[in-house]
N, C-alpha and C. Protein backbone atom coordinates (compact mmCIF):
# COMPACT_ATOMS: atom_id res chain seq x y z
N UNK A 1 -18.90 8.44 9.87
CA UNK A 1 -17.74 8.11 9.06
C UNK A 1 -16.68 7.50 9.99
N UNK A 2 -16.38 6.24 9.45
CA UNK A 2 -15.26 5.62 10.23
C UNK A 2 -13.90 6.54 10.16
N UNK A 3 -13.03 6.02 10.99
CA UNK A 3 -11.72 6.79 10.98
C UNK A 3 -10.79 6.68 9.55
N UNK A 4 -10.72 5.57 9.57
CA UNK A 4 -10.33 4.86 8.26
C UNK A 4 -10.74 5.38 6.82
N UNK A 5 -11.99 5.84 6.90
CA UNK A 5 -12.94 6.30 5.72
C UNK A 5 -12.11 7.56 5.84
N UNK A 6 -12.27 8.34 6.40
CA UNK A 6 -11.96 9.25 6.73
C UNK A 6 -10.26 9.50 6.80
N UNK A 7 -9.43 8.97 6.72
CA UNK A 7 -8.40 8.88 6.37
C UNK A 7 -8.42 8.51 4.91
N UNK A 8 -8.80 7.88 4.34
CA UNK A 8 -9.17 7.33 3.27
C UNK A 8 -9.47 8.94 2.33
N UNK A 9 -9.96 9.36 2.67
CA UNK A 9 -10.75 10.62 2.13
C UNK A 9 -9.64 11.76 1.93
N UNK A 10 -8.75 12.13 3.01
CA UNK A 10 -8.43 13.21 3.25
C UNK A 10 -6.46 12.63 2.72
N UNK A 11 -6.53 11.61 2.76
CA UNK A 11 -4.98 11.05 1.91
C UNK A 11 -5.70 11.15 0.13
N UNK A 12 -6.75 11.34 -0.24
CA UNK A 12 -7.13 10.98 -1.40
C UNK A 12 -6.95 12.57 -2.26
N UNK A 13 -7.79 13.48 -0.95
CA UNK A 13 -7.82 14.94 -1.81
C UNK A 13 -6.59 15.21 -1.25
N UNK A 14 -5.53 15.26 -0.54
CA UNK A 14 -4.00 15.60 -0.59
C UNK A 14 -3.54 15.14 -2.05
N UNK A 15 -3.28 13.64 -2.14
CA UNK A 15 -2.81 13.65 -3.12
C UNK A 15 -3.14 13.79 -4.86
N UNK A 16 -4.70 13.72 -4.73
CA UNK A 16 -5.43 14.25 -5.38
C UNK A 16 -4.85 15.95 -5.97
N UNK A 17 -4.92 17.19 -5.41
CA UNK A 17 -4.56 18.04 -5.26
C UNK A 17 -3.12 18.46 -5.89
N UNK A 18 -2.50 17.58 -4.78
CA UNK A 18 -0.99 17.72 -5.39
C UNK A 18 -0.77 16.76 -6.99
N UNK A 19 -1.70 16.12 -7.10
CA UNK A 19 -1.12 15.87 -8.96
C UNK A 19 -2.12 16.43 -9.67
N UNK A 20 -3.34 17.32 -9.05
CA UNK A 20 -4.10 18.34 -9.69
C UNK A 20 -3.17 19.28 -10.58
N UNK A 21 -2.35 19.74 -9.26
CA UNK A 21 -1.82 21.01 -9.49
C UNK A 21 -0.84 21.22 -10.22
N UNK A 22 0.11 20.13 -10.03
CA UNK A 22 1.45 19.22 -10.89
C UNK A 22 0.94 19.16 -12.33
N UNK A 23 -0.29 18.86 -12.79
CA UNK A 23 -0.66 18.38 -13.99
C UNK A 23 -0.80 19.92 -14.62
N UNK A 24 -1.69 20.37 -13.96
CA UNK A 24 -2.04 21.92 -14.55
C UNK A 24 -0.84 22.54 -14.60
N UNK A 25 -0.19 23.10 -13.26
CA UNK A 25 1.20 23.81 -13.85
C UNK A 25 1.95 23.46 -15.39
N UNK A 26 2.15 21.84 -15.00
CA UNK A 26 3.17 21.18 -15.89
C UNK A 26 2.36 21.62 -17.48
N UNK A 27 1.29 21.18 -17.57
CA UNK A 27 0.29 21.93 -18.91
C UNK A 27 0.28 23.79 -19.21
N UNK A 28 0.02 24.06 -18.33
CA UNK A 28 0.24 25.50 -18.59
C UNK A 28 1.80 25.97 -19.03
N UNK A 29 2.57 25.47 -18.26
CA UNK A 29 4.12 25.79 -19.05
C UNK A 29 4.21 25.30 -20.62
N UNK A 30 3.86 24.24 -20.44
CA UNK A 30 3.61 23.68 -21.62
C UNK A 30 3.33 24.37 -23.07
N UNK A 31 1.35 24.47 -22.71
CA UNK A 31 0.94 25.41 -23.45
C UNK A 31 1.67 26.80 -23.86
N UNK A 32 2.11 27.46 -23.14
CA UNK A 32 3.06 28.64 -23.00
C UNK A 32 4.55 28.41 -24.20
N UNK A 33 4.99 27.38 -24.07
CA UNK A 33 6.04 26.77 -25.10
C UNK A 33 5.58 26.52 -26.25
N UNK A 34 4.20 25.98 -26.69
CA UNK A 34 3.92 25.38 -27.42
C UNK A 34 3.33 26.29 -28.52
N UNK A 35 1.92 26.90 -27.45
CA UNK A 35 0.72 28.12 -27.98
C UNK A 35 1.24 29.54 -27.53
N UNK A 36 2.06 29.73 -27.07
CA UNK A 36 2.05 30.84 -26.28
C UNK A 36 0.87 31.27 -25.06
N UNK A 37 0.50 30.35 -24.84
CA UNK A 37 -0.80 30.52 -24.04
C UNK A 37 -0.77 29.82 -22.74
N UNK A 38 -0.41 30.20 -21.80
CA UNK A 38 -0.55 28.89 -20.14
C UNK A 38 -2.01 29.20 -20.38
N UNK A 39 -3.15 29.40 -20.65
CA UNK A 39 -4.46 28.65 -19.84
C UNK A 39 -5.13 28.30 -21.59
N UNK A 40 -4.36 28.35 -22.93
CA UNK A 40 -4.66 27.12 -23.63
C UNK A 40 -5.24 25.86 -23.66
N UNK A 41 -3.73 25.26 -23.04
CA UNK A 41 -4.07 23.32 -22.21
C UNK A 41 -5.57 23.35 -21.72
N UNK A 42 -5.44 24.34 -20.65
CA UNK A 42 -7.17 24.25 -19.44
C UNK A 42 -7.87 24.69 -20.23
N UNK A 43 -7.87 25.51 -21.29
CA UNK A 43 -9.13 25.86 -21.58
C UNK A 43 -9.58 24.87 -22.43
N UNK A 44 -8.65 24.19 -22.98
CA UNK A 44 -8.72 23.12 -24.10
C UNK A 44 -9.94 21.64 -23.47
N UNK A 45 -9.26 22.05 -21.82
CA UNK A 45 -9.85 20.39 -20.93
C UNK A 45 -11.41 20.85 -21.13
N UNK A 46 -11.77 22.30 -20.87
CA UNK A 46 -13.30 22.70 -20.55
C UNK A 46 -13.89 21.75 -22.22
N UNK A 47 -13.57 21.00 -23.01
CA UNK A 47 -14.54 20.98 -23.83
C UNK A 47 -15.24 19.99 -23.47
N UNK A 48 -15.25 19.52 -22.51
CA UNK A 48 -15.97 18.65 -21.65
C UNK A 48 -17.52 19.22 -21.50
N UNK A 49 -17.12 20.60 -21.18
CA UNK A 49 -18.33 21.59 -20.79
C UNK A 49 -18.89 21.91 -21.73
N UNK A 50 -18.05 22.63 -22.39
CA UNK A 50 -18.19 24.16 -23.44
C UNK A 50 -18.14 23.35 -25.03
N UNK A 51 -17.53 22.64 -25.01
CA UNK A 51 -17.63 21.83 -26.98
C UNK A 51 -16.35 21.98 -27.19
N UNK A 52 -15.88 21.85 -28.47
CA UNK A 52 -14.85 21.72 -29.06
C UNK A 52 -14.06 23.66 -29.39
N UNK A 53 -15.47 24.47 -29.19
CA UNK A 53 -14.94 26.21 -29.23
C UNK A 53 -13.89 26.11 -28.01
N UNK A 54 -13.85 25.34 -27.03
CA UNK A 54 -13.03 25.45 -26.01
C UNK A 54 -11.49 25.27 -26.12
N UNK A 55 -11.26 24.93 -26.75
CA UNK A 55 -9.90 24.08 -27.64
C UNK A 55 -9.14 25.23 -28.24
N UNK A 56 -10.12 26.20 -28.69
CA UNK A 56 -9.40 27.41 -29.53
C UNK A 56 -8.96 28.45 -28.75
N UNK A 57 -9.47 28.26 -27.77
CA UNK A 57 -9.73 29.42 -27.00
C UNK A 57 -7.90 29.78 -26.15
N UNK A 58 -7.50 31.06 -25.99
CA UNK A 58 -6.25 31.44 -26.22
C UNK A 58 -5.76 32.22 -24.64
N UNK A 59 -7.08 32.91 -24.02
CA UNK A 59 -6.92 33.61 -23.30
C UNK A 59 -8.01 33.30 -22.15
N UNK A 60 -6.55 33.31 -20.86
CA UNK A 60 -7.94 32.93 -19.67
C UNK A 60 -9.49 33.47 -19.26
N UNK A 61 -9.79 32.55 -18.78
CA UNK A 61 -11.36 33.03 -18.44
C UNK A 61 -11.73 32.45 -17.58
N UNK A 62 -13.04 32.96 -16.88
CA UNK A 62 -13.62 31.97 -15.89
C UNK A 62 -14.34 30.57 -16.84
N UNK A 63 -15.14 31.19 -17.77
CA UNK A 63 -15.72 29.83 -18.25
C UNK A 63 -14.83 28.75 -18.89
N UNK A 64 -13.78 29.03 -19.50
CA UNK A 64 -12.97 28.02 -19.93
C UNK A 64 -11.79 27.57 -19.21
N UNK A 65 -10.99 28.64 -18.70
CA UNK A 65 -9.53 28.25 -18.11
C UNK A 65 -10.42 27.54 -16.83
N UNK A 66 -10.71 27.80 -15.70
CA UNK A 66 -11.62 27.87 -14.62
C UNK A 66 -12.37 26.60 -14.58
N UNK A 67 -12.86 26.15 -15.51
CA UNK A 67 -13.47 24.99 -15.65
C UNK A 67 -13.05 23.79 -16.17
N UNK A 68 -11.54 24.41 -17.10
CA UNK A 68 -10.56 23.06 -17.10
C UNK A 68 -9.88 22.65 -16.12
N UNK A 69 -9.68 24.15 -15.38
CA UNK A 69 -8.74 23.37 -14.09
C UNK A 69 -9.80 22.64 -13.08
N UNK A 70 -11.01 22.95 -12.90
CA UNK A 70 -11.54 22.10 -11.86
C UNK A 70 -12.15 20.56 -12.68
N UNK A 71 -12.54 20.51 -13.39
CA UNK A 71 -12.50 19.11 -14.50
C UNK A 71 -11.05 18.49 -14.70
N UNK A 72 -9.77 19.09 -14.57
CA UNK A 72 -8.57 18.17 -14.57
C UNK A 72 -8.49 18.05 -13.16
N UNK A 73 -8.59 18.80 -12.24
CA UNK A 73 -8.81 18.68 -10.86
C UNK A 73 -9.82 17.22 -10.22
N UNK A 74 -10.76 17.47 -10.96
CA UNK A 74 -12.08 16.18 -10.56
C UNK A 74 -11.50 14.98 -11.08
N UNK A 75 -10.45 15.04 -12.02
CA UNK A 75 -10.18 13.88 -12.87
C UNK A 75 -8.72 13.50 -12.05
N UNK A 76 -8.21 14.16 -11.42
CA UNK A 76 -6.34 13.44 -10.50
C UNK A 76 -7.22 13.07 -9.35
N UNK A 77 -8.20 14.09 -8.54
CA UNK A 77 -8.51 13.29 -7.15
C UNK A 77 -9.41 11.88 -7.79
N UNK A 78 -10.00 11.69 -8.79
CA UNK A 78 -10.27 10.04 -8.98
C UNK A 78 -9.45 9.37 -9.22
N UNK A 79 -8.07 9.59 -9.90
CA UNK A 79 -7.26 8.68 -10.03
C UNK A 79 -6.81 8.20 -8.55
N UNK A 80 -6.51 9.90 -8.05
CA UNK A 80 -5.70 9.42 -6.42
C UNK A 80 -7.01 8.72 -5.38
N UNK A 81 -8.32 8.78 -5.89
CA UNK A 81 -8.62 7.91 -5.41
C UNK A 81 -8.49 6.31 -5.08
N UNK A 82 -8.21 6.11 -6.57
CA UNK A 82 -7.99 4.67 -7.10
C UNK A 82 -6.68 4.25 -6.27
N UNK A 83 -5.55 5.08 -6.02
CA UNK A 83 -4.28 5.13 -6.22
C UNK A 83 -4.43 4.58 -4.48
N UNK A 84 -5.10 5.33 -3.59
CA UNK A 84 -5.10 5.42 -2.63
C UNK A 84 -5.80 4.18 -2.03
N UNK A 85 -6.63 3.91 -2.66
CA UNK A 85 -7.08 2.44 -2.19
C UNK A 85 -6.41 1.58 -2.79
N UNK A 86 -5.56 1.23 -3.74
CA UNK A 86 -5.02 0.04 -3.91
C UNK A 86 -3.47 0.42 -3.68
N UNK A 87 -2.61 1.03 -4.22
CA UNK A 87 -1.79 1.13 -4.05
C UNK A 87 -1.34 1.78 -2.34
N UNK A 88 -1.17 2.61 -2.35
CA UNK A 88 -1.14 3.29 -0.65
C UNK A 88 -0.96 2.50 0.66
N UNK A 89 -1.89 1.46 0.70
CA UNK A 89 -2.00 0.88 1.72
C UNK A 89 -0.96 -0.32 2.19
N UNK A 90 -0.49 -0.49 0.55
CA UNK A 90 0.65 -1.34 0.66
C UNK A 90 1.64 -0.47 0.85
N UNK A 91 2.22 0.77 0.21
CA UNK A 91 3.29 1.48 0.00
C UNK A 91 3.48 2.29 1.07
N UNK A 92 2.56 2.75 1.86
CA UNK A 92 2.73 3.72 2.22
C UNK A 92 3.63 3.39 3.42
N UNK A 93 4.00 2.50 3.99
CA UNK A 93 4.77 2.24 5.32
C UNK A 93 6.11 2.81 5.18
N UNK A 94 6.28 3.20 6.30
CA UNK A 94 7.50 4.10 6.65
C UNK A 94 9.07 3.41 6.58
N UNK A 95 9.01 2.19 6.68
CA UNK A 95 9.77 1.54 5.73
C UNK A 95 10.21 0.79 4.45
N UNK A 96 8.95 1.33 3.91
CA UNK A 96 9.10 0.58 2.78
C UNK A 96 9.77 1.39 1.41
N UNK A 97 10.19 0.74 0.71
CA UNK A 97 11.17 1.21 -0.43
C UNK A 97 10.10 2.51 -1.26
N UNK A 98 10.70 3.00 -1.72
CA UNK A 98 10.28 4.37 -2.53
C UNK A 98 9.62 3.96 -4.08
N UNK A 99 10.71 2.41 -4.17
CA UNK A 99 9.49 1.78 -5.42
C UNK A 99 8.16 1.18 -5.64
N UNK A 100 8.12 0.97 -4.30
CA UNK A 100 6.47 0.30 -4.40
C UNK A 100 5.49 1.53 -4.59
N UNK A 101 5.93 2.77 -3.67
CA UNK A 101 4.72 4.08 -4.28
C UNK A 101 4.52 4.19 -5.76
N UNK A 102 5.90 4.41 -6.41
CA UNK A 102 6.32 5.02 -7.48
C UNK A 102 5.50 3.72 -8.63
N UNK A 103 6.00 2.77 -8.71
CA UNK A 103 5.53 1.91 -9.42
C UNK A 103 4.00 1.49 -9.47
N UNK A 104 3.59 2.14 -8.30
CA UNK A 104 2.07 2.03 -8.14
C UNK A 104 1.06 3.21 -8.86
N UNK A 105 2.02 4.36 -8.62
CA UNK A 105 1.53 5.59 -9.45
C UNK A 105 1.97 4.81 -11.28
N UNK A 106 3.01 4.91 -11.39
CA UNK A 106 3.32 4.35 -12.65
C UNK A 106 2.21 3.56 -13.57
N UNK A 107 1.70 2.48 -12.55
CA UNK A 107 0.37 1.70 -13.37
C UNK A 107 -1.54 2.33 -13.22
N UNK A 108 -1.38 2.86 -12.31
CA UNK A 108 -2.75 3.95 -12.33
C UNK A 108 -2.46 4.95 -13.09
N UNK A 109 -1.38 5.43 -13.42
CA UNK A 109 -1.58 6.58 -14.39
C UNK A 109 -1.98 5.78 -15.90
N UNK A 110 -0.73 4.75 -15.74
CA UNK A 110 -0.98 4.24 -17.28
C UNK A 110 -2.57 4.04 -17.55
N UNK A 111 -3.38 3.51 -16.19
CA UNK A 111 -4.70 3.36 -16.52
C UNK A 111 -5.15 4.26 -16.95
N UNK A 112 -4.80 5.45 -16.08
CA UNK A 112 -5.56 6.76 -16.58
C UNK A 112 -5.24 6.70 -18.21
N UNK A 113 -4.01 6.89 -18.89
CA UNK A 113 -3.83 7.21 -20.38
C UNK A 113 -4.87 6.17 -20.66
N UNK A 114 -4.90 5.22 -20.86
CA UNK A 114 -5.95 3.96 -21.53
C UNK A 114 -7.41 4.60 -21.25
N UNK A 115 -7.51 4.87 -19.98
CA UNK A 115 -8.91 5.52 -20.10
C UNK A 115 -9.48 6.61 -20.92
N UNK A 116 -8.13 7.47 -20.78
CA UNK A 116 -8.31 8.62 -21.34
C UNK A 116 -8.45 9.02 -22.82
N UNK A 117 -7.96 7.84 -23.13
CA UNK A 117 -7.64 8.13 -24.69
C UNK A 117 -8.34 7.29 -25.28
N UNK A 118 -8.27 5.71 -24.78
CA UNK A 118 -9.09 4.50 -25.47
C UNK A 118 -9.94 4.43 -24.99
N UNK A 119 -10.79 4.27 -24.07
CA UNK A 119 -11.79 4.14 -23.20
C UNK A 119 -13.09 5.31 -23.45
N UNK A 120 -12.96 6.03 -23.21
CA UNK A 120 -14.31 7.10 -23.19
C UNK A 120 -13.84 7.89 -24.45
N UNK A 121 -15.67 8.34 -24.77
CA UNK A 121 -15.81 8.97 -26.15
C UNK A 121 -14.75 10.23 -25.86
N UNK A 122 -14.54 10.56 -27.29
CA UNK A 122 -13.68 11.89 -27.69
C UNK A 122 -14.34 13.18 -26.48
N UNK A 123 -15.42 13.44 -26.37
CA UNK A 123 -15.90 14.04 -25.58
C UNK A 123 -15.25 14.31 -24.36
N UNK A 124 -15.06 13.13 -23.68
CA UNK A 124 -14.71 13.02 -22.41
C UNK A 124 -12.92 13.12 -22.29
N UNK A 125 -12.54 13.00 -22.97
CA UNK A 125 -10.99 13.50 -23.04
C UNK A 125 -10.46 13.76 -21.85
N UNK A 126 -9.33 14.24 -22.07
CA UNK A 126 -8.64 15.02 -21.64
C UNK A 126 -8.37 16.63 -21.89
N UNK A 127 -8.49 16.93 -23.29
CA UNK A 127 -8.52 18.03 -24.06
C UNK A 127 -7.14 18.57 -24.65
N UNK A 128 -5.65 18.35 -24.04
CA UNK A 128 -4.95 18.62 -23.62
C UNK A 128 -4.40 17.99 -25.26
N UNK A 129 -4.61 16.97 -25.64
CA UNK A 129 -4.18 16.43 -27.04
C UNK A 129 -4.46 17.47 -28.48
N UNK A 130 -5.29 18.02 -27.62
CA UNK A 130 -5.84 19.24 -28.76
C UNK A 130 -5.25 20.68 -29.30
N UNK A 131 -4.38 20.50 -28.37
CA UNK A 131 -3.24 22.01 -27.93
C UNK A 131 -1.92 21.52 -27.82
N UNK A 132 -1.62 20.65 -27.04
CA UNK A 132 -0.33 20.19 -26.98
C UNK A 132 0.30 18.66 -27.38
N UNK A 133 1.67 18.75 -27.25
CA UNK A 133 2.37 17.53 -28.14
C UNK A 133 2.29 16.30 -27.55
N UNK A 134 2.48 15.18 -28.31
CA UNK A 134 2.85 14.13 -27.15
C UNK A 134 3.56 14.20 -26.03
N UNK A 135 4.94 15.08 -26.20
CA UNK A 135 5.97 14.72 -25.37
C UNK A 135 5.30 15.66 -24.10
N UNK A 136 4.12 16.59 -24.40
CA UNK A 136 3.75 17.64 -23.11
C UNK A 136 3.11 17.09 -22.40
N UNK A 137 2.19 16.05 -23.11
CA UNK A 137 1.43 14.93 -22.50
C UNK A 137 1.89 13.75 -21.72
N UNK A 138 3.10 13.47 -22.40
CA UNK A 138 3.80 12.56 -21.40
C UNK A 138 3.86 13.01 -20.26
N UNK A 139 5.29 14.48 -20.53
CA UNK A 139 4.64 15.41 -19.34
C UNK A 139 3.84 16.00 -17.75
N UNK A 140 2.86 15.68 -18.57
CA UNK A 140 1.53 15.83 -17.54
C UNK A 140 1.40 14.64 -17.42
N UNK A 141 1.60 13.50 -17.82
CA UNK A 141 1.08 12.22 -17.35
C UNK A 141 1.99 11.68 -16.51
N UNK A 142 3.56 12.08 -16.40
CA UNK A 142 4.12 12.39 -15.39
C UNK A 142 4.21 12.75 -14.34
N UNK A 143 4.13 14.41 -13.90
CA UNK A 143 3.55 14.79 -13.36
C UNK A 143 2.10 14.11 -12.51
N UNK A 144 0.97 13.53 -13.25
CA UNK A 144 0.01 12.53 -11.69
C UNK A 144 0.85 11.59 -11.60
N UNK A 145 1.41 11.03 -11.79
CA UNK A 145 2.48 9.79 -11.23
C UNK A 145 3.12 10.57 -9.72
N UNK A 146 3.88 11.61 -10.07
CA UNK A 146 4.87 12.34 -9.10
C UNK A 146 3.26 12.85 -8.34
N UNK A 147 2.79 13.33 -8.57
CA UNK A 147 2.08 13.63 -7.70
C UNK A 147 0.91 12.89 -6.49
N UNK A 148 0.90 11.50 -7.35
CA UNK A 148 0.29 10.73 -6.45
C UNK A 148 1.06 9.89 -5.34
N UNK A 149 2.67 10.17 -5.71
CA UNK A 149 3.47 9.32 -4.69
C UNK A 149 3.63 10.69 -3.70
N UNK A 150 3.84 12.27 -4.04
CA UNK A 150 4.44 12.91 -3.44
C UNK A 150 2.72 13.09 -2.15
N UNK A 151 2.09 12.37 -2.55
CA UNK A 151 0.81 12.55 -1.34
C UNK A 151 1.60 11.28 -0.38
N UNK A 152 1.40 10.14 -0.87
CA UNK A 152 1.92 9.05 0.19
C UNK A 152 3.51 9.09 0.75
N UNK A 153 4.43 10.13 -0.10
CA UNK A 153 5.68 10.08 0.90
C UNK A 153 5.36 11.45 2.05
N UNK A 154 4.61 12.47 1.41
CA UNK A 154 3.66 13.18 2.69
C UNK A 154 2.82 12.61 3.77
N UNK A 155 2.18 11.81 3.70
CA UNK A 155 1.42 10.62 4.34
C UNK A 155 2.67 10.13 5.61
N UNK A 156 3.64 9.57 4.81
CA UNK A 156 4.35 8.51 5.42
C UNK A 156 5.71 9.57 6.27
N UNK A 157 5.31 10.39 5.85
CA UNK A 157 6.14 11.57 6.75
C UNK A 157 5.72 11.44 8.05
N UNK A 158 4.22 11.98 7.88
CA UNK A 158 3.44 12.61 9.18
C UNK A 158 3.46 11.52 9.56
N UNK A 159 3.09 10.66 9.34
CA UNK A 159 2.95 9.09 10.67
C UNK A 159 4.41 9.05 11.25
N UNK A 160 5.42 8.75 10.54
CA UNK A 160 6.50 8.66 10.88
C UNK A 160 7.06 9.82 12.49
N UNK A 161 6.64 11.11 12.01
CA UNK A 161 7.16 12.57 12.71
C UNK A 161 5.72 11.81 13.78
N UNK A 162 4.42 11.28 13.53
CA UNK A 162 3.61 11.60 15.47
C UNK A 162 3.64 9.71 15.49
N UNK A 163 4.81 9.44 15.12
CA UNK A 163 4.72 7.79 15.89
C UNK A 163 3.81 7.10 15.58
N UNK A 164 3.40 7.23 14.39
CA UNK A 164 1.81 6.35 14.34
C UNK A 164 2.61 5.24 13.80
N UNK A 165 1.29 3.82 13.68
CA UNK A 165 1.68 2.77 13.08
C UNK A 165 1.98 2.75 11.33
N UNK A 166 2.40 2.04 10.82
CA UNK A 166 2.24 2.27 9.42
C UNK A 166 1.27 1.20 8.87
N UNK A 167 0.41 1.82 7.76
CA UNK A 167 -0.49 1.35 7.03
C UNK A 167 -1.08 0.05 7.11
């Protein structure tokens, strides 16, 4: 593995991660407002796995809560994949304005909604439409935006703090 790859990789599951986690929190509060339920939203994502019984489901578990969060998990580190190879490499320099990240998350997420909603069968969802409102969804679709820049202004920290070059 080249260095690069390998940077490539490990900027991907950072920011990956951090709009994993951003998305789930931000959904679980959510759910909690909405259903009374924080692992609702996640259990709602498992119907990926489990069918549409997943959607109803009220109270955490390993098979449902557990398996939405690592399926919404599998689903931000591909975006921040995407994010990270096209956007990043331009944004990420230690001088560069705070809008080029932001606006870069801004249009990969939007991809994500198009994918998510227009693009792949009902199946493949999100799940999250099934439990909660638009505005929770905005929300969370928020949330991977913030979370895919808060990997590259982390990124552009550490180079900055050991002198490295930028991007």
């Amino acid at each position: 593995m080249t260095p690069q790859t390998s940077d490539y990789l490990g900027r991907t599951l950072v920011s990956g991660t951090l709009a994993g986690l951003a998305t789930a929190a931000t959904a679980a509060v959510a759910g909690r407002r909405e259903t009374y339920s924080y692992s609702a939203p996640l259990n709602a994502t498992s119907h990926i796995a489990w069918g549409n019984v997943a959607a109803i489901q009220d109270r955490p578990s390993l098979k449902y809560t557990l398996t939405g969060f690592l399926l919404n998990h599998a689903a931000t580190t591909f975006w921040a994949a995407i994010y990270e190879k096209v956007v990043a490499p331009r944004a990420g320099a230690p001088d560069s304005s705070l809008l080029k990240p932001l606006l870069g998350a801004v249009a990969v997420t939007a991809g994500a909604y198009v994918t998510d909603y227009y693009l792949v069968p009902k199946r493949f969802t999100p799940g999250y439409e099934m439990r909660l409102s638009g505005r929770s969804l905005a929300a969370i679709y928020g949330m991977l935006a913030l979370g895919l820049v808060a990997g590259t202004l982390m990124h552009r920290e550490r180079r900055t703090v050991s002198g490295e070059q930028a991007l």
